[in-house]
Protein backbone atom coordinates (compact mmCIF):
# COMPACT_ATOMS: atom_id res chain seq x y z
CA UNK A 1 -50.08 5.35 45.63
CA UNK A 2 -49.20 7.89 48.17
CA UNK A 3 -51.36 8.26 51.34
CA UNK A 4 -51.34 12.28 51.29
CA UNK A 5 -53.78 14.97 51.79
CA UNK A 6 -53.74 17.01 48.37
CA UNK A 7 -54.16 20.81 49.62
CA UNK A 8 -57.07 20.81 47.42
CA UNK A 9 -58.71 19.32 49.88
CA UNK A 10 -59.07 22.33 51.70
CA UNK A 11 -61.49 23.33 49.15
CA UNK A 12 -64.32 21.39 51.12
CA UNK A 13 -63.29 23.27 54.36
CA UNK A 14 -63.47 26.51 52.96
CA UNK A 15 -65.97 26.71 50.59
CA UNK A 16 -68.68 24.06 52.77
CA UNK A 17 -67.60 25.96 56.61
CA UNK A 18 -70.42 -1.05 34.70
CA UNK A 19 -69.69 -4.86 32.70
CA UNK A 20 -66.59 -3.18 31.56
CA UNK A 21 -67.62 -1.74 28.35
CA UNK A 22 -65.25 1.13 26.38
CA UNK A 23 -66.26 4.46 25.10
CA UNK A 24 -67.32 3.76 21.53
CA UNK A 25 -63.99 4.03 19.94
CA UNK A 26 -61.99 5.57 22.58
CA UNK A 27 -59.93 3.75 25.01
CA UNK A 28 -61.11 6.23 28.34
CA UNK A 29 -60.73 3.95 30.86
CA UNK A 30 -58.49 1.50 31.49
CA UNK A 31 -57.56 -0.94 34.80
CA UNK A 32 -54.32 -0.99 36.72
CA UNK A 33 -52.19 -4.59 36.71
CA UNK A 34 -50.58 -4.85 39.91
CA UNK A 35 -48.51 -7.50 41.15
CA UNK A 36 -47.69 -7.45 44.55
CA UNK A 37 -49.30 -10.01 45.30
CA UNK A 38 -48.41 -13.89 46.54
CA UNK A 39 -51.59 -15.60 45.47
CA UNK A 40 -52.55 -13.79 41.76
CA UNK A 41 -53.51 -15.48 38.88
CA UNK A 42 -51.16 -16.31 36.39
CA UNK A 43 -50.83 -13.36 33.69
CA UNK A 44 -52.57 -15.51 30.65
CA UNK A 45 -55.83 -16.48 33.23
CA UNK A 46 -55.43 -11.78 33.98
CA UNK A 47 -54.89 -10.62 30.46
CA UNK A 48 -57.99 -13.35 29.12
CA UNK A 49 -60.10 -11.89 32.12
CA UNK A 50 -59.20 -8.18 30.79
CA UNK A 51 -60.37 -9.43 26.98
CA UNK A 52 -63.32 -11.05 28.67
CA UNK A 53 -64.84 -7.94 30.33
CA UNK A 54 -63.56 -5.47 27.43
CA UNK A 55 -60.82 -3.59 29.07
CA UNK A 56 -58.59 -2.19 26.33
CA UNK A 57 -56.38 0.04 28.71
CA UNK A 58 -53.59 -1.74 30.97
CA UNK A 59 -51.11 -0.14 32.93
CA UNK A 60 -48.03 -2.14 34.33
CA UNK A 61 -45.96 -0.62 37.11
CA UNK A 62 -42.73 -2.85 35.57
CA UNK A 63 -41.50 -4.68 32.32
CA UNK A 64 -42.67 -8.34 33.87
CA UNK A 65 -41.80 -10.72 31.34
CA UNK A 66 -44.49 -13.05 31.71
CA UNK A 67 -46.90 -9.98 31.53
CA UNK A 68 -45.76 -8.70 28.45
CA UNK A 69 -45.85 -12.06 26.69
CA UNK A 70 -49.14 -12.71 28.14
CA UNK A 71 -50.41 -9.17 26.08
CA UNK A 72 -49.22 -9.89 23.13
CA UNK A 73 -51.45 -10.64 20.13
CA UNK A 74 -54.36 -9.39 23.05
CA UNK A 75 -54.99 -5.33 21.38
CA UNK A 76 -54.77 -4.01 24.94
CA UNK A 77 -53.00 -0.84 24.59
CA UNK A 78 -50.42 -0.07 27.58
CA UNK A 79 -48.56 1.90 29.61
CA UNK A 80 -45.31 0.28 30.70
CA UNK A 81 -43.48 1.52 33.58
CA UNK A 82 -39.91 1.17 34.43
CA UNK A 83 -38.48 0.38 38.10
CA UNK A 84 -37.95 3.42 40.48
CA UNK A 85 -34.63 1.77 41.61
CA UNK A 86 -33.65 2.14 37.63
CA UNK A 87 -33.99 5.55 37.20
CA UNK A 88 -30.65 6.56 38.18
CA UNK A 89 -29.11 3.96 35.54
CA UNK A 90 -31.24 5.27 32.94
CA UNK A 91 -30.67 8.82 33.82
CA UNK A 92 -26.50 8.36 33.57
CA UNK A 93 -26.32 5.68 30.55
CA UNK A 94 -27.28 6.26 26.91
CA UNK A 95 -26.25 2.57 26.22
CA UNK A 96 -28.72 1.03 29.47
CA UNK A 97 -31.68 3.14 28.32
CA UNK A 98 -30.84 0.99 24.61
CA UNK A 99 -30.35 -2.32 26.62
CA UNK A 100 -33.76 -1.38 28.77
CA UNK A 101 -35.74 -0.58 25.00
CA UNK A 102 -34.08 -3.70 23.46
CA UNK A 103 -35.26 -5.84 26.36
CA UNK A 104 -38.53 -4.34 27.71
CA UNK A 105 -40.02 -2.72 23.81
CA UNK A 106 -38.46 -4.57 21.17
CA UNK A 107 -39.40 -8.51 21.69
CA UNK A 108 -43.10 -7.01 21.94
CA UNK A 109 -43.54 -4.12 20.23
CA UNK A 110 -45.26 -5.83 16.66
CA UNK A 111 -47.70 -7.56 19.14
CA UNK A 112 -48.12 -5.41 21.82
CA UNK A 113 -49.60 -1.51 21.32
CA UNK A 114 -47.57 0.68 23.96
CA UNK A 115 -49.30 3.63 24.61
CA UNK A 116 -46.06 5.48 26.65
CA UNK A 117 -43.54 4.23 28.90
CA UNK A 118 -43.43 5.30 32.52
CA UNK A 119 -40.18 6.72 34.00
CA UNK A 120 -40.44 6.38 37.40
CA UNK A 121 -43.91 6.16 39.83
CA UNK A 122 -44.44 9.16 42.54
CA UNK A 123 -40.53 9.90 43.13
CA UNK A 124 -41.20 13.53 42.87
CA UNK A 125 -40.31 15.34 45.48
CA UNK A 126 -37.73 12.90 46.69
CA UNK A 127 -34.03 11.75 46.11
CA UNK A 128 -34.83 9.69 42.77
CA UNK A 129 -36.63 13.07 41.57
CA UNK A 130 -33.41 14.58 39.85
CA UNK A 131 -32.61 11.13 37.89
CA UNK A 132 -36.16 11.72 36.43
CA UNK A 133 -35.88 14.20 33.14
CA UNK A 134 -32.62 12.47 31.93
CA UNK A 135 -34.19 9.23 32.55
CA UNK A 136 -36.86 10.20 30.47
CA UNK A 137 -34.86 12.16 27.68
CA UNK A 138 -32.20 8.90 27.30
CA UNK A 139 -35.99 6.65 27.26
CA UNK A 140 -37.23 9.11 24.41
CA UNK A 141 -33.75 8.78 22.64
CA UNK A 142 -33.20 4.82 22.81
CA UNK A 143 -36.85 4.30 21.31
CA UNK A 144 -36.10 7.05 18.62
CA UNK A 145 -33.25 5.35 17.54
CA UNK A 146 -34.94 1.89 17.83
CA UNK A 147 -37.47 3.39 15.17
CA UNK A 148 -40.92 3.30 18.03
CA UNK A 149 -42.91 6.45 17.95
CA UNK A 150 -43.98 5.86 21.89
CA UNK A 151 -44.39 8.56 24.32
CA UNK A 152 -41.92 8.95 27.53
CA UNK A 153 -43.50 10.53 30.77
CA UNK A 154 -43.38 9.81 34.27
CA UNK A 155 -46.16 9.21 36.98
CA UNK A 156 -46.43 11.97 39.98
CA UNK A 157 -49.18 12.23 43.35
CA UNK A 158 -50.42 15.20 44.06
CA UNK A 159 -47.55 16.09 46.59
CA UNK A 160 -46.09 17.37 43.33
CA UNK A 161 -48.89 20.18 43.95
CA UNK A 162 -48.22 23.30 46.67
CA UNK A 163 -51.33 25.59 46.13
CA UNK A 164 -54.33 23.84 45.10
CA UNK A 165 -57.34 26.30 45.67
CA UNK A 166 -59.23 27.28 43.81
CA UNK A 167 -58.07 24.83 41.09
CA UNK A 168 -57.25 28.10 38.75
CA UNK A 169 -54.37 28.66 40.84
CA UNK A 170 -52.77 25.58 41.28
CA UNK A 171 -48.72 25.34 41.45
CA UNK A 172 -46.65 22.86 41.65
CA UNK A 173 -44.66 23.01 45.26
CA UNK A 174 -41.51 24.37 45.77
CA UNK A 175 -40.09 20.74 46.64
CA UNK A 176 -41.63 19.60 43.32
CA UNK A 177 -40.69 23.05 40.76
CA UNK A 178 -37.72 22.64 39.95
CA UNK A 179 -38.13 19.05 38.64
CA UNK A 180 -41.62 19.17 37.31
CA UNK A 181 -41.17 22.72 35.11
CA UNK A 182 -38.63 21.24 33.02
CA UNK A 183 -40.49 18.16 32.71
CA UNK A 184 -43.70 20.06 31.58
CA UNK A 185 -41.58 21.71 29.13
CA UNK A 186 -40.05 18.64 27.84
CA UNK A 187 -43.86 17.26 27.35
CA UNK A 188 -44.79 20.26 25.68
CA UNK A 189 -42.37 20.04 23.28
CA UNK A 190 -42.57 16.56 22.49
CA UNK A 191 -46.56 16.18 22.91
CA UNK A 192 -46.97 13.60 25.59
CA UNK A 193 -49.03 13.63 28.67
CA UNK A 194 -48.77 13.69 32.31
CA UNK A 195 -49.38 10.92 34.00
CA UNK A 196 -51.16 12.05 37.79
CA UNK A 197 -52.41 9.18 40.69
CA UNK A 198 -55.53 10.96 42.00
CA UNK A 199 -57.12 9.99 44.95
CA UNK A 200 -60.25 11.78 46.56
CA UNK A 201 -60.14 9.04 49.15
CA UNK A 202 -57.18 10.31 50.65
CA UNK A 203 -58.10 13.69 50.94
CA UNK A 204 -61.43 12.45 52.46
CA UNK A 205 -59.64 10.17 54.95
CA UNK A 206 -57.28 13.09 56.48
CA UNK A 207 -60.12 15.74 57.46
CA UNK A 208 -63.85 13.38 57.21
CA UNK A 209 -65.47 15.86 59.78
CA UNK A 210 -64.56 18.36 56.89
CA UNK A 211 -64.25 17.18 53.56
CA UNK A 212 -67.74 15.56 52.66
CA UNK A 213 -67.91 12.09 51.53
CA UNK A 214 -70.13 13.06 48.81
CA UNK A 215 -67.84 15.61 47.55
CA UNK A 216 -65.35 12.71 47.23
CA UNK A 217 -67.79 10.46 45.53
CA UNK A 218 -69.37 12.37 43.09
CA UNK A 219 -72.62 12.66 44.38
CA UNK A 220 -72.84 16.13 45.70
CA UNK A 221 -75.36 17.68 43.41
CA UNK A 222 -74.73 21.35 44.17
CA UNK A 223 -72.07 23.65 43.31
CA UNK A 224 -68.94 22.81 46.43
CA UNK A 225 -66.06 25.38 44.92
CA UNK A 226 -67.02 28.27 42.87
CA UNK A 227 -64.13 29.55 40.84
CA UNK A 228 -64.23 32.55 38.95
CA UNK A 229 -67.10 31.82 36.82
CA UNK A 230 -66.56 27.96 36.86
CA UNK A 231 -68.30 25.52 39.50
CA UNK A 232 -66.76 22.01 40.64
CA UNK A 233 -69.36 19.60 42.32
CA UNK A 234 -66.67 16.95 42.86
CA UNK A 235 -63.30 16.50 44.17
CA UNK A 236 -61.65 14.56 41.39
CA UNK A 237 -62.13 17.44 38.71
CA UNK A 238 -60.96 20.13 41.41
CA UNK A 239 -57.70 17.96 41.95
CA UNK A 240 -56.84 17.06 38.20
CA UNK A 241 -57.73 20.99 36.86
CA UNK A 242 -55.30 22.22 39.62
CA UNK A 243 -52.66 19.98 37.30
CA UNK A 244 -53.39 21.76 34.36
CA UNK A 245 -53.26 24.93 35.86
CA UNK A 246 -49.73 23.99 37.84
CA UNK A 247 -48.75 22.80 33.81
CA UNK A 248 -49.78 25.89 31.78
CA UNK A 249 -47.75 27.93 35.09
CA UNK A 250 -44.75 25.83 33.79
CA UNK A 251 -44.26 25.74 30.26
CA UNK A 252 -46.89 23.15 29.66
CA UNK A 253 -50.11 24.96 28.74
CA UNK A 254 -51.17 21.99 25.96
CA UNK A 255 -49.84 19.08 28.45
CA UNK A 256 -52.46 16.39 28.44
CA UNK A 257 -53.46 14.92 31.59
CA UNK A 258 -53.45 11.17 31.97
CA UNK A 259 -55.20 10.24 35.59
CA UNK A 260 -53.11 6.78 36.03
CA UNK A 261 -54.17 5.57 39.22
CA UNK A 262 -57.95 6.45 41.04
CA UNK A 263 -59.53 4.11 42.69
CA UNK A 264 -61.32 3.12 46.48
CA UNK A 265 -60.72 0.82 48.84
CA UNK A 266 -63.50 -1.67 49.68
CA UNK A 267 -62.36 -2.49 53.21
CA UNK A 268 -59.30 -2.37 55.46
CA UNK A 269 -61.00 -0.59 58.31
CA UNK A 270 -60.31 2.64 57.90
CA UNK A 271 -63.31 5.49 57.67
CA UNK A 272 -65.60 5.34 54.13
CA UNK A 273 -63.72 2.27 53.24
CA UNK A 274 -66.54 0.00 51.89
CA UNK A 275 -67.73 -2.11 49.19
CA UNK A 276 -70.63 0.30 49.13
CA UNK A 277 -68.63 3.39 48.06
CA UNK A 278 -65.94 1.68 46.37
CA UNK A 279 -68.52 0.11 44.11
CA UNK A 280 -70.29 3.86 44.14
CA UNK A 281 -66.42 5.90 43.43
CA UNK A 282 -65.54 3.77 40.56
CA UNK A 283 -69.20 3.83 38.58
CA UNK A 284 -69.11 7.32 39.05
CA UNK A 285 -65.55 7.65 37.63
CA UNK A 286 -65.88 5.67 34.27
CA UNK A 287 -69.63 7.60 34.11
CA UNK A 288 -67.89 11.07 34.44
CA UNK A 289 -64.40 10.91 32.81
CA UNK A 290 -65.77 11.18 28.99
CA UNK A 291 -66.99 14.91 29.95
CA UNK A 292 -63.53 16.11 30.70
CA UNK A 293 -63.16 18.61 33.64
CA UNK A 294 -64.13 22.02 33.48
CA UNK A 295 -61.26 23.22 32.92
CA UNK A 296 -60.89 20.91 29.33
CA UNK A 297 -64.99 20.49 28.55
CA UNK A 298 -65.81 17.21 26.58
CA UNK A 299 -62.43 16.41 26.41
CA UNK A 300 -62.50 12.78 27.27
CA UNK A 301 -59.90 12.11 30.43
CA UNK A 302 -58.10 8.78 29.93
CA UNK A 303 -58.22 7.53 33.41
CA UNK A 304 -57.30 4.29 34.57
CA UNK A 305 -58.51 2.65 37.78
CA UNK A 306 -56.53 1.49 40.46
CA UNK A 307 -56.27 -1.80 40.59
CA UNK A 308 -57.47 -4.86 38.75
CA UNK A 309 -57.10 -7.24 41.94
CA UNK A 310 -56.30 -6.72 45.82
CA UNK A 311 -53.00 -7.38 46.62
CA UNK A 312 -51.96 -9.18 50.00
CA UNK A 313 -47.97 -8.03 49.72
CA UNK A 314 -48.94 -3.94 49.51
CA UNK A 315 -49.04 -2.87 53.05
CA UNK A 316 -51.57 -3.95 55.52
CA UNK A 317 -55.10 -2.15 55.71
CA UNK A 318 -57.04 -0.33 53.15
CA UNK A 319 -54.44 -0.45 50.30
CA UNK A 320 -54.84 -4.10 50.04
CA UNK A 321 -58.36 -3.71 49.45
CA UNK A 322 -58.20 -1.74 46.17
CA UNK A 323 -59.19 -4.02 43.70
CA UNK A 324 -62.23 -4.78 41.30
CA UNK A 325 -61.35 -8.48 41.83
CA UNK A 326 -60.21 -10.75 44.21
CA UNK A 327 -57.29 -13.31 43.80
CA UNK A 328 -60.06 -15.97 42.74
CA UNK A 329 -61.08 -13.69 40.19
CA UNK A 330 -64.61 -13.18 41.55
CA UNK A 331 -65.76 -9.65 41.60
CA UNK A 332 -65.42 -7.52 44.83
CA UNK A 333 -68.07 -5.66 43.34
CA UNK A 334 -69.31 -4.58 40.14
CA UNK A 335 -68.62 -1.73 37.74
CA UNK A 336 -70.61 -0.97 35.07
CA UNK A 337 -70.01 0.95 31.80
CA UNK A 338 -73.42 0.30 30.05
C-alpha cells in the first residue's frame, strides 16, 4: 500500500470548486492475507475462517509455506506474490525463476488453484522497477516449461499514473513509462491482467477540505466528473478507468484490470478513519464491482479487499487498522454480500 495522492484526485477539486457471499459463479471479490503481524492466527484457524464466510479469492503478498499448505485441498483460488527483494534474482537467472516455480508452484499446484503469480508489489517507479519485465518473462518461462498455464503480472499504486483527469486521458508518468509500456505489451500479448492497489482513502486523506468524503465512499448520488459523454459518481471507477486508458495509450488496449488491494481503515486517528466508513467503503465496494466501470460496463471487476486482519507489525496508525477482522478473529465490522 502506498500512502499517495493519485492525481485523479484532483477531479473532486475541479469538477466540485455483506456475510461474505460470492457472485453466483464468479469469484469478484476476494480478501487480502497479510502477515505482518506478531499475534495472527495460525494459517489452518485463517484459511477455515475464509471457507467459513465463503471467500473464494485469496491473495498472498509471499510464497509462506505454512500458507500454501494450509490452502490446499480448500478451492480458494489465489494470487501468489513473490518477494520484492527477489526480483532482481529472478530478473538475471533462468535457472532461480525454475528453483522459485519448483518450490513455490509445484508441491501445490494439484491442490491449490493459482489464479497468477505476482512479480513484485508497488516497485514501479523505483530502483527494483527495471528487474520487473524480465522477472516476469523468466516467471512466465519457468511455469511454461513446468507444464502450469498460470498468468505472470505484477502489482503497481497509482504513482504508476501521471495525468489522471478526466479518466479518458489517463497516462502512465514519465517515472513509470518506460517500465509499464512494455509491461502492458507483454500482457497484451500473453492475455493476463494488471494487477492495481486502489485507494480512494488516500486521495481523500491528502486534500479532505476538497475531495468529498462521499465521493470517496460511494455515496455521492449525483454526477462529480463529467467526461465526454460519460459521468463518474465515485472515486474508485474514476481511478481504475484512468488505468485502462494509461493501458490502451501503451500497447494494452484489451489489458484486464485486477483491483488487488482497496480497502479503509477503521481507526488509527487520522481524518475519515472509522469503523463507520470502513464498514460503509467496503459494502459499497463488493455492491458495486459486478457493474464494471464505465469505461468496461457490466464487466465484473475482480477486486480484492485489503486486508483480512489488522496487522500490529505494518507501520503505526491507520494502516494497522485495515482489516475485516481482528487477531481474535472477531469482526471489526461487518460486510455483507447478500
Amino acid at each position: 500500500m502506498v500512502r499517495s495522492r493519485c492525481r485523479i484526485c484532483e477531479i473532486a477539486i475541479w469538477f466540485l470548486c455483506s456475510s461474505f457471499t460470492i457472485f453466483a459463479g464468479v469469484e469478484a471479490i476476494g480478501v487480502n492475507y497479510g502477515l505482518l503481524g506478531d499475534n495472527l492466527p495460525s494459517p489452518d484457524k485463517v484459511i477455515s475462517l475464509y471457507k467459513s464466510r465463503g471467500i473464494q479469492s485469496l491473495r498472498l503478498f509471499n510464497p509462506d509455506q505454512n500458507a500454501l499448505h494450509a490452502l490446499k485441498g480448500s478451492d480458494i483460488s489465489v494470487i501468489l506474490g513473490t518477494l520484492n527483494e527477489d526480483l532482481q534474482q529472478l530478473a538475471s537467472s533462468q535457472s532461480y525463476a525454475a528453483t522459485w516455480v519448483q518450490t513455490n508452484v509445484a508441491p501445490f499446484a494439484g491442490s491449490v488453484h493459482f489464479k497468477c503469480i505476482d512479480a513484485g508489489n508497488e516497485v514501479i517507479p523505483g530502483d527494483l522497477a527495471t528487474y520487473v519485465l524480465p522477472a516476469m518473462q523468466n516467471l512466465d518461462a519457468a511455469l511454461n516449461d513446468a507444464g502450469y498455464s498460470i498468468p505472470v503480472t505484477t502489482a503497481v499504486s497509482t504513482q504508476v499514473l501521471g495525468d489522471s483527469y478526466p479518466p479518458s486521458q489517463g497516462t502512465f508518468s514519465d517515472s513509470a513509462s518506460s517500465y509499464m509500456a512494455p509491461i502492458a505489451t507483454f500482457l497484451e500479448s500473453k492475455g493476463y491482467p494488471l494487477l492495481v492497489n486502489v485507494y480512494p482513502y488516500f486521495s481523500y486523506t491528502s486534500d479532505t477540505k476538497e475531495v468529498h468524503l462521499d465521493y470517496a465512499l460511494f455515496n455521492a448520488h449525483q454526477t462529480v466528473v463529467l467526461d465526454g459523454g460519460v459521468q463518474y459518481s465515485n472515486l474508485f471507477d474514476a481511478i481504475v478507468d484512468s488505468v485502462y486508458a494509461a493501458l490502451e495509450k501503451s500497447g494494452g488496449p484489451s489489458v484486464d484490470v485486477v483491483v488487488s488491494e482497496t480497502g479503509w481503515p477503521s481507526g488509527g486517528g487520522a481524518p475519515g478513519a472509522t469503523i463507520e466508513n470502513a464498514m460503509i467503503y467496503n459494502n459499497n465496494v463488493v455492491a458495486h464491482v459486478k457493474r464494471g466501470t464505465p469505461r468496461r460496463p457490466g464487466k465484473e471487476l475482480e477486486t480484492y479487499l485489503f486486508a483480512m486482519f489488522n496487522e500490529n507489525q505494518k507501520p503505526e496508525g491507520v494502516e494497522q487498522h485495515f482489516g475485516l477482522y481482528r487477531p481474535d478473529m472477531t469482526e471489526v465490522y461487518h460486510v455483507d454480500f447478500s
